[in-house]
Protein backbone atom coordinates (compact mmCIF):
# COMPACT_ATOMS: atom_id res chain seq x y z
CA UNK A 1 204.18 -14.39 -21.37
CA UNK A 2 206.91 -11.99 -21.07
CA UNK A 3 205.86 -11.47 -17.88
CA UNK A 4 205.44 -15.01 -16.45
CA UNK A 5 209.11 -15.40 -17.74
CA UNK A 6 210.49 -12.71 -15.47
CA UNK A 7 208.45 -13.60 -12.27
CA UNK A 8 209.58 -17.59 -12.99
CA UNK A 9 212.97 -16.18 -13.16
CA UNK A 10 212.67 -13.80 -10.03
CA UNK A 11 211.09 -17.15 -8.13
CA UNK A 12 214.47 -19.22 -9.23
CA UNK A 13 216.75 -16.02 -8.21
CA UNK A 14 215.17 -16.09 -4.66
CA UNK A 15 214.87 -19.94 -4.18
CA UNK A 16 218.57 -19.97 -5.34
CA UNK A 17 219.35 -17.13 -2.40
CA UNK A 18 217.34 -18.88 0.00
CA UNK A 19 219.19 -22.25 -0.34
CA UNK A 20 222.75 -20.14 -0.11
CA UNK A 21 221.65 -18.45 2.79
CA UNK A 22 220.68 -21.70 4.69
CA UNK A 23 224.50 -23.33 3.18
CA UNK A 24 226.16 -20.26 4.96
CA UNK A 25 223.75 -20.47 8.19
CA UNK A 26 224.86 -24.25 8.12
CA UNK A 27 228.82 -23.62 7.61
CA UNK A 28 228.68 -21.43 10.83
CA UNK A 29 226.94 -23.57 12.44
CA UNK A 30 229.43 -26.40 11.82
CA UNK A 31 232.41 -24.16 12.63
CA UNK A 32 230.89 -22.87 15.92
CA UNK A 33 229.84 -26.91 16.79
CA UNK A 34 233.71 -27.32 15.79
CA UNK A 35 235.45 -25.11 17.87
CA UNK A 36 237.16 -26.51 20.63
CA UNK A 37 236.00 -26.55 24.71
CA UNK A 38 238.71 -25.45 27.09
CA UNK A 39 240.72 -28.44 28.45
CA UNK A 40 240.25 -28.80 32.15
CA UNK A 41 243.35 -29.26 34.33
CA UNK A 42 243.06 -30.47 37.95
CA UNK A 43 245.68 -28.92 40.10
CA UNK A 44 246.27 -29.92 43.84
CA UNK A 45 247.66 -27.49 45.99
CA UNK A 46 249.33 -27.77 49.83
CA UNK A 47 246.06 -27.48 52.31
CA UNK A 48 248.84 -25.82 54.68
CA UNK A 49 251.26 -23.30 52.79
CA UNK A 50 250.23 -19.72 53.04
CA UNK A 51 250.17 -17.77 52.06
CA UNK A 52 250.95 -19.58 48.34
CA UNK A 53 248.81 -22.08 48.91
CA UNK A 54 246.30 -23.14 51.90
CA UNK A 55 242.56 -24.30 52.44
CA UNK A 56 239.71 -21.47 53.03
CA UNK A 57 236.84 -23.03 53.53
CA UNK A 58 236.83 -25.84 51.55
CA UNK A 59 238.44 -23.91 48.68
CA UNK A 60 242.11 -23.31 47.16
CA UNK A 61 243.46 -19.46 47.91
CA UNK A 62 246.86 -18.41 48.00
CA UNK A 63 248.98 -16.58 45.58
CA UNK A 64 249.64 -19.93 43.49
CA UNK A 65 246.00 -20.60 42.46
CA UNK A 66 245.17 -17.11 41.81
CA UNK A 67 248.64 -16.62 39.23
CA UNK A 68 247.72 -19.81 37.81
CA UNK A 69 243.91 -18.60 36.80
CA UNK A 70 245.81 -15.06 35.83
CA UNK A 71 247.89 -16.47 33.60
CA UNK A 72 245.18 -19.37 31.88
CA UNK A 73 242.83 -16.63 31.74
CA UNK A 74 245.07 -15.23 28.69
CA UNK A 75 243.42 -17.87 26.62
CA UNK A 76 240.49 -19.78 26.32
CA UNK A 77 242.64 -23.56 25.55
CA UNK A 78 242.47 -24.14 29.46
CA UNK A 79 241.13 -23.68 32.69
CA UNK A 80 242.09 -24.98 36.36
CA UNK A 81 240.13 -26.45 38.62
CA UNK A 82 241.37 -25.74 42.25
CA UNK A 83 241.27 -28.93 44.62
CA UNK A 84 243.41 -28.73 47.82
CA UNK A 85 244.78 -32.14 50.75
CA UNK A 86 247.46 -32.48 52.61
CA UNK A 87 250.64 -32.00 50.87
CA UNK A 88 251.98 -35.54 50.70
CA UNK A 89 248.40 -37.16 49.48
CA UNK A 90 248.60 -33.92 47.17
CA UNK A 91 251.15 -35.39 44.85
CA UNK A 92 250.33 -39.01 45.14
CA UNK A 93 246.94 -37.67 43.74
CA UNK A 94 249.06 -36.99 40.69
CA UNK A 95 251.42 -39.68 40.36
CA UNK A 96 248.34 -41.91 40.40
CA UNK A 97 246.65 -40.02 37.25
CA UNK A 98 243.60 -38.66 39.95
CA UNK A 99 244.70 -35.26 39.31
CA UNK A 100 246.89 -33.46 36.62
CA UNK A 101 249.23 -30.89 38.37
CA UNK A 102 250.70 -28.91 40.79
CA UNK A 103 253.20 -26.06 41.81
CA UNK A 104 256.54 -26.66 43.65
CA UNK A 105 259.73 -27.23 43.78
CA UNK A 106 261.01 -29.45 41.07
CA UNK A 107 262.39 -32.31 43.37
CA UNK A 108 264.45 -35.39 41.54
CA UNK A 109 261.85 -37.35 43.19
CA UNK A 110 259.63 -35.06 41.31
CA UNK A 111 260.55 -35.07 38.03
CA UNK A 112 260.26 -39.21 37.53
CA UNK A 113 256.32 -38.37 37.26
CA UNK A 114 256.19 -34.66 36.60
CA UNK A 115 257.43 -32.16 34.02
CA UNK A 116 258.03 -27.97 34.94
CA UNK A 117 257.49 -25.42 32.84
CA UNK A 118 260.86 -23.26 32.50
CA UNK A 119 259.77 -19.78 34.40
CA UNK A 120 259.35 -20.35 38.14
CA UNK A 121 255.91 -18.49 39.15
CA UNK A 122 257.70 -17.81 42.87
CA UNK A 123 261.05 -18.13 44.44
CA UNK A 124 261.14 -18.62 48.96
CA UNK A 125 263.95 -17.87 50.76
CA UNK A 126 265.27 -19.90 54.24
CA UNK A 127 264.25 -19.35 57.95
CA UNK A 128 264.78 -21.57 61.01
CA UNK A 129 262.44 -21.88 63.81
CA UNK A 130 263.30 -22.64 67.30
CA UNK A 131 261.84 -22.28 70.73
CA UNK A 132 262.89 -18.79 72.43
CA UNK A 133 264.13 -20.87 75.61
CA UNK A 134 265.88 -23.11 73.46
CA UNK A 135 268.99 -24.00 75.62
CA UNK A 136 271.57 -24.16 72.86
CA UNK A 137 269.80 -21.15 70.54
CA UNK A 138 273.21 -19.18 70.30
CA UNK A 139 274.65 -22.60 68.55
CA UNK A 140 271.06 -22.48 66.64
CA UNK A 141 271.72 -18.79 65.75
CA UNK A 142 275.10 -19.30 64.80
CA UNK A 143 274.65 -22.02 61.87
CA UNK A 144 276.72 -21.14 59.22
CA UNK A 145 275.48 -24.29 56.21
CA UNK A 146 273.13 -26.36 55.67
CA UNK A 147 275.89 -29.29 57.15
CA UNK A 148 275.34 -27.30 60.21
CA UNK A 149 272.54 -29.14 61.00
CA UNK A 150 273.80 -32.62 61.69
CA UNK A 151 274.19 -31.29 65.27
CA UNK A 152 270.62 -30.95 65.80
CA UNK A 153 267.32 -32.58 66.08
CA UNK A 154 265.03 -31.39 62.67
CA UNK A 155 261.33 -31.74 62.15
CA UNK A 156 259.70 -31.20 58.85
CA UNK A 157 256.09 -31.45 57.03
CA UNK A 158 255.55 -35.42 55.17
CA UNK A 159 255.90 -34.15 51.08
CA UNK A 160 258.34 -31.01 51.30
CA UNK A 161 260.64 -32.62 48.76
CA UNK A 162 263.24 -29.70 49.10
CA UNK A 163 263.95 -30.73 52.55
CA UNK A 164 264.00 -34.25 51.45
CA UNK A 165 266.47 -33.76 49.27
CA UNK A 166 268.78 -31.32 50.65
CA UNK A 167 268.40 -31.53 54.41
CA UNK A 168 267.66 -35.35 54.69
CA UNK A 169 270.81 -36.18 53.61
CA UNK A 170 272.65 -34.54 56.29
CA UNK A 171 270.74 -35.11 59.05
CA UNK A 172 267.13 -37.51 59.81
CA UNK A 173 264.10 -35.33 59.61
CA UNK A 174 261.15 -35.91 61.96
CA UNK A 175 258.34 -36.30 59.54
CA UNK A 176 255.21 -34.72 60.84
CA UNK A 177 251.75 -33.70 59.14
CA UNK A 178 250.97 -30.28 59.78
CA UNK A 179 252.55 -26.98 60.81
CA UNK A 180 250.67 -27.10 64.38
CA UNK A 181 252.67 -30.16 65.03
CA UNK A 182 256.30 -28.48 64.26
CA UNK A 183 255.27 -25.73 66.15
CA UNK A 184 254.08 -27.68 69.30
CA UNK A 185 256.86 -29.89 69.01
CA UNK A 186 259.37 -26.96 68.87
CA UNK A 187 257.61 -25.10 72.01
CA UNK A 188 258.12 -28.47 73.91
CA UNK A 189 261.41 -28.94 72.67
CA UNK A 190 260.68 -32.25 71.61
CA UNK A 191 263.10 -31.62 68.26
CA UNK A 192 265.01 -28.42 67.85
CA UNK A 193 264.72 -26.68 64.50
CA UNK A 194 262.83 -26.44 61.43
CA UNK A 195 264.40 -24.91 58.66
CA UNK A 196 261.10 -23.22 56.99
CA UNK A 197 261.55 -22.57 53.15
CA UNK A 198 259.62 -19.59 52.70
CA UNK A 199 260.09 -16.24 54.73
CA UNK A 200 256.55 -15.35 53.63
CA UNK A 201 255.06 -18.72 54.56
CA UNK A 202 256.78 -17.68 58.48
CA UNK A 203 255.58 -14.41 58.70
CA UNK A 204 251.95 -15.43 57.58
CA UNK A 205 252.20 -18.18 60.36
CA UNK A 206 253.62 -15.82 63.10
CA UNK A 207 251.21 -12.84 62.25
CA UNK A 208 247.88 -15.45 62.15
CA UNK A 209 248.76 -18.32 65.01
CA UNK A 210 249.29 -15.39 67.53
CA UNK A 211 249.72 -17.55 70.64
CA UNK A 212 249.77 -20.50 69.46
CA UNK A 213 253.51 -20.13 68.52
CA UNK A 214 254.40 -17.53 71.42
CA UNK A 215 257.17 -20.24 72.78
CA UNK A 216 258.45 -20.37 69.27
CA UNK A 217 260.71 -17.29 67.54
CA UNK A 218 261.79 -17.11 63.70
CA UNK A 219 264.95 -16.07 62.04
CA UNK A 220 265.59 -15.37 58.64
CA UNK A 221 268.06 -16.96 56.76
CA UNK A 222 268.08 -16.81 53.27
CA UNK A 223 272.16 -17.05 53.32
CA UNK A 224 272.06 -20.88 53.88
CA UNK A 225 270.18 -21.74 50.17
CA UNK A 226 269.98 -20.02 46.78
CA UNK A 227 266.40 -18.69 46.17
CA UNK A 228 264.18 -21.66 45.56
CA UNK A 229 262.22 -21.91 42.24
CA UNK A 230 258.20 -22.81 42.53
CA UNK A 231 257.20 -24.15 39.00
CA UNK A 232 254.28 -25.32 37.51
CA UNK A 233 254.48 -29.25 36.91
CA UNK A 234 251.82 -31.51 34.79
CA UNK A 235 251.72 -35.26 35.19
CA UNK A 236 254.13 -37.13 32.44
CA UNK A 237 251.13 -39.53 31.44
CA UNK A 238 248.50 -36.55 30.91
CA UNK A 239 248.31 -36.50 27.26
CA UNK A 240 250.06 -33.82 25.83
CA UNK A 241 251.78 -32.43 29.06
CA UNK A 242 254.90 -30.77 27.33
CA UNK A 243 253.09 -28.94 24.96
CA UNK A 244 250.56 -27.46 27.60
CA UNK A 245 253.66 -26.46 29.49
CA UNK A 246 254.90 -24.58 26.42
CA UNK A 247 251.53 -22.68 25.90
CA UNK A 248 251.74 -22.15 29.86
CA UNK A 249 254.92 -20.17 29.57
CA UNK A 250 254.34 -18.23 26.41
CA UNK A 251 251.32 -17.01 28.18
CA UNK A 252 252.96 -16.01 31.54
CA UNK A 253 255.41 -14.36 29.30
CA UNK A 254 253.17 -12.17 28.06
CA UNK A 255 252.94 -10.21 31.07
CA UNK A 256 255.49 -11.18 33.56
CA UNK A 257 254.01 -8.40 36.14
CA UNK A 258 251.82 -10.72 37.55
């Protein structure tokens, strides 16, 4: 009897390990079915902005999109997904709720629909570009401000909100949709200057469009503007915008090498 007591008891010991077992098993299992899936943020970016931002192939490249993923990559709360279109249909993509952010410049026109983080992810320096036969390139060569301008004819790319709120001011811009059209424009000397707000974004044109913008010369001028700040902006209706923007920062502040 002795014995049947202390296998009965061994039986209940067992069953009562079993059953814990399978109430820890189930606790993980809750907590792993509990944890949280990254929150996806669409981003547009400019088709036509290298070499920040531009189209290859059908995909976003550019140093934007790949600091972006760098600094996302930190943690597991979010991940981008890269969609690129012209630069004016860009933003309206966001302002309609279609899409959830961007980077640029954070324009007054900007900042009804979007909020910036604080710490820009790239600052661009001024250039103007002219054609080389331009008859009246010395005056070109010689502006001195941004006022300067008002003497000439200036054509720009539809959505650069810097130049529409600095430049257009002073002087009517000649809205046009693509690089290729300043540049043609300027070789024909159908307008006279663009002022180009990044020196990179020149020297990537002028090293890749070879002779496509032979007629055309560049001069840096970063003495006309302070540096310009490129942030990273979410949609004021996405849900929870400011706080992502917080998280965004304390992550790129981790490492600020990138």
């Amino acid at each position: 009897m002795v014995m049947v007591r202390d296998m009965m008891s061994i039986r209940r010991r067992d069953i009562i390990r079993s059953l814990g077992a399978v109430a820890v098993g189930a606790c993980c299992d809750l907590s792993g079915a509990g944890a949280k899936a990254a929150k996806s943020l669409i981003i547009m970016h400019n088709e036509d902005f290298p070499p920040f931002e531009y189209d290859e192939n059908g995909t976003a490249a550019g140093i934007l999109p790949k600091k972006i993923n760098t600094i996302l990559a930190r943690s597991d709360e979010y991940i981008a997904i890269h969609r690129t279109n012209p630069w004016r249909r860009a933003q309206q993509m966001i302002r309609i709720g279609r899409a959830d952010g961007l980077s640029a410049y954070p324009s007054l026109e900007r900042l009804d629909y979007i909020g910036f983080n604080e710490t820009p992810l790239e600052t661009i320096t001024l250039g103007l570009v002219f054609a080389k036969d331009h008859p009246k390139r010395a005056e070109i060569e010689s502006i001195s401000s941004l006022k300067d301008l008002k003497k000439f004819r200036v054509v720009d790319v539809f959505g650069n909100g810097w130049s529409k709120q600095k430049i257009a001011p002073i002087v009517d811009i000649e809205w046009v949709q693509s690089f290729d059209q300043v540049f043609e424009m300027l070789a024909k000397r159908r307008t006279d200057v663009h002022v180009v707000v990044s020196l990179k974004t020149a020297k990537w044109q002028f090293r890749h469009l070879g002779a496509r913008i032979k007629d055309v010369t560049f001069m840096p001028r970063p003495d006309l503007s302070p540096p310009i700040p490129l942030h990273f902006g979410l949609r004021r209706t996405l849900a929870g915008y400011e706080t992502i923007l917080r998280r965004f920062d304390e992550l790129y502040d981790e490492n600020r090498s990138i």
